[in-house]
Protein backbone atom coordinates (compact mmCIF):
# COMPACT_ATOMS: atom_id res chain seq x y z
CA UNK A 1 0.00 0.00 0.00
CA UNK A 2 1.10 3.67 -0.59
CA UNK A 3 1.11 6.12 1.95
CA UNK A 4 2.80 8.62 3.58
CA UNK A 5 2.94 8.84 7.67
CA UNK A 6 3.51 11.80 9.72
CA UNK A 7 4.68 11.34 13.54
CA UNK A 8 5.93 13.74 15.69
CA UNK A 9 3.06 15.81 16.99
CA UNK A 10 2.57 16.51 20.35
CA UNK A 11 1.67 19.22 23.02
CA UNK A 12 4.53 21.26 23.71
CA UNK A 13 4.49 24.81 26.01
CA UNK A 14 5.13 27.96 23.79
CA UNK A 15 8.33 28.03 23.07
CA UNK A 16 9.20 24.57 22.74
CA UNK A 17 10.41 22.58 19.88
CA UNK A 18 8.96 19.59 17.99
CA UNK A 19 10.49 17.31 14.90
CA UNK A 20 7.61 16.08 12.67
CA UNK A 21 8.62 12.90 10.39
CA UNK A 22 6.77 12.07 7.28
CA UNK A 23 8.01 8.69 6.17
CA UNK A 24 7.24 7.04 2.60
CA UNK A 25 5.66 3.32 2.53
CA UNK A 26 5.53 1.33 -0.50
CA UNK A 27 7.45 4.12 -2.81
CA UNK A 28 10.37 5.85 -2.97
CA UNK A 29 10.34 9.90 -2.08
CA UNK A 30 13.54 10.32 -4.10
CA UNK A 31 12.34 12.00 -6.74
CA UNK A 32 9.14 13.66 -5.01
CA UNK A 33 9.00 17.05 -4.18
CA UNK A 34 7.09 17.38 -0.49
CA UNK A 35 5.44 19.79 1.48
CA UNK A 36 4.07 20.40 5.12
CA UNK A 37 0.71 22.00 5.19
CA UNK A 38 -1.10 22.77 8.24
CA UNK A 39 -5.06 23.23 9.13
CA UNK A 40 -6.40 24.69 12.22
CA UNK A 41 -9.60 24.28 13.78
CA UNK A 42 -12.22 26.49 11.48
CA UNK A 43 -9.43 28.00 9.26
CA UNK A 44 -8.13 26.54 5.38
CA UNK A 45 -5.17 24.32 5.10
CA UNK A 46 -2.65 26.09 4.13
CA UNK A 47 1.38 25.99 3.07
CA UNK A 48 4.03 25.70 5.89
CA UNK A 49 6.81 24.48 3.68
CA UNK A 50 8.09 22.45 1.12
CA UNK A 51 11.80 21.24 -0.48
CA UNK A 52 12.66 20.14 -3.66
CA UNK A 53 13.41 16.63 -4.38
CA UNK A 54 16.98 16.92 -4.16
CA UNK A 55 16.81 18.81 -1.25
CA UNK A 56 18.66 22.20 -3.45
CA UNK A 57 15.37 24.11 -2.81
CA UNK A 58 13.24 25.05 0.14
CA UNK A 59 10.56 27.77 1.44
CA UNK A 60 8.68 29.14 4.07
CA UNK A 61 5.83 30.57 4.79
CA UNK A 62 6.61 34.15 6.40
CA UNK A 63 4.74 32.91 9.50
CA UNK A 64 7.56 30.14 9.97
CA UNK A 65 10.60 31.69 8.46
CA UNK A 66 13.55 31.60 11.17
CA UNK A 67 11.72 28.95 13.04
CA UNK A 68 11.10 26.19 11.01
CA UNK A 69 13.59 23.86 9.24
CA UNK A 70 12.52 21.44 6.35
CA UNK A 71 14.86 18.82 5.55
CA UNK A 72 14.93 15.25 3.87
CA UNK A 73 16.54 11.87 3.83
CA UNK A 74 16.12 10.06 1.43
CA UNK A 75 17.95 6.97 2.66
CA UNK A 76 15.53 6.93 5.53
CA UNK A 77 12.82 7.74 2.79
CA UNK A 78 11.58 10.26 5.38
CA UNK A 79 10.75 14.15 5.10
CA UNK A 80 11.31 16.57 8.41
CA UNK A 81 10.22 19.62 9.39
CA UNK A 82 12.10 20.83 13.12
CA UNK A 83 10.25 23.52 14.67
CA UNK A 84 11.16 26.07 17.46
CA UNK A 85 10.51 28.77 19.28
CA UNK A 86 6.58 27.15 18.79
CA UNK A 87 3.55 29.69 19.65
CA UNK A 88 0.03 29.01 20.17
CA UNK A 89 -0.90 29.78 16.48
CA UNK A 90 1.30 27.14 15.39
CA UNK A 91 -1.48 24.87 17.07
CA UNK A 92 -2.73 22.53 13.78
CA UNK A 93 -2.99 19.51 12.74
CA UNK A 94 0.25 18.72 10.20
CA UNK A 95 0.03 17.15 6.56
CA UNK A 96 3.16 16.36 4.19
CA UNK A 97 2.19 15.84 0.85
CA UNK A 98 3.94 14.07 -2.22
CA UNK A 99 4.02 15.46 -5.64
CA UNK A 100 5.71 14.26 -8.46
CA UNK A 101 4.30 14.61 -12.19
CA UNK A 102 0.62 13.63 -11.68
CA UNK A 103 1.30 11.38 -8.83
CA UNK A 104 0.38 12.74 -5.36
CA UNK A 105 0.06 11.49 -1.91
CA UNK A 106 -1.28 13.04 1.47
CA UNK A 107 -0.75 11.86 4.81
CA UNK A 108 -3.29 11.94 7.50
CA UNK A 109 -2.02 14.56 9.60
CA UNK A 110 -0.09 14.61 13.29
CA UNK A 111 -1.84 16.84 15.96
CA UNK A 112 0.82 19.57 17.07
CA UNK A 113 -1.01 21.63 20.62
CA UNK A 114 1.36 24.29 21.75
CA UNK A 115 -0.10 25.61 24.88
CA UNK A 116 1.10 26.12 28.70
């Protein structure tokens, strides 16, 4: 079966850090670009990040720049995405998505809670 995982999530105090994963089962991410996309109770999913499938290229929403990293190893067929200095409107539930050509894949999301 295909699918892409996310773990990582978590409730973490403001401030804190958390490492979301978002592994690859039954294909190979090498040549997939991916992205983490984030949805919040009552607002639109939207874009957090994304790198290229070599890893060369990366981006940020504005909201994240400086805080979150987005990295990938493709050896471990697995996608990152190390956040800091979290705040409560980071609170979402996290999505990594697979593109490549026509082919894409979604995960089912990780809950990330930042509260105190």
């Amino acid at each position: 079966q295909l699918q892409l995982v996310e773990s990582g999530g978590g409730l973490v105090q403001p401030g804190g850090s958390l490492r979301l994963s978002c592994a690859a089962s039954g294909f190979t991410l090498d040549y997939y670009a991916i992205g983490w996309f984030r949805q919040a109770p009552g607002k639109e999913r939207e874009g957090v990040s994304c790198i290229s499938s070599s890893g060369g290229y990366t981006n940020y929403a504005d909201s994240v720049k400086g805080r979150f990293t987005i990295s990938r190893d493709n050896a471990k067929n697995t996608v990152y995405l190390q956040m800091n200095s979290l705040k409560p409107e980071d609170t979402a539930v996290y999505y990594c998505k697979a593109v490549r050509l026509g082919w894409i894949y979604w995960g089912q999301g990780t809950q990330v809670t930042v509260s105190s």
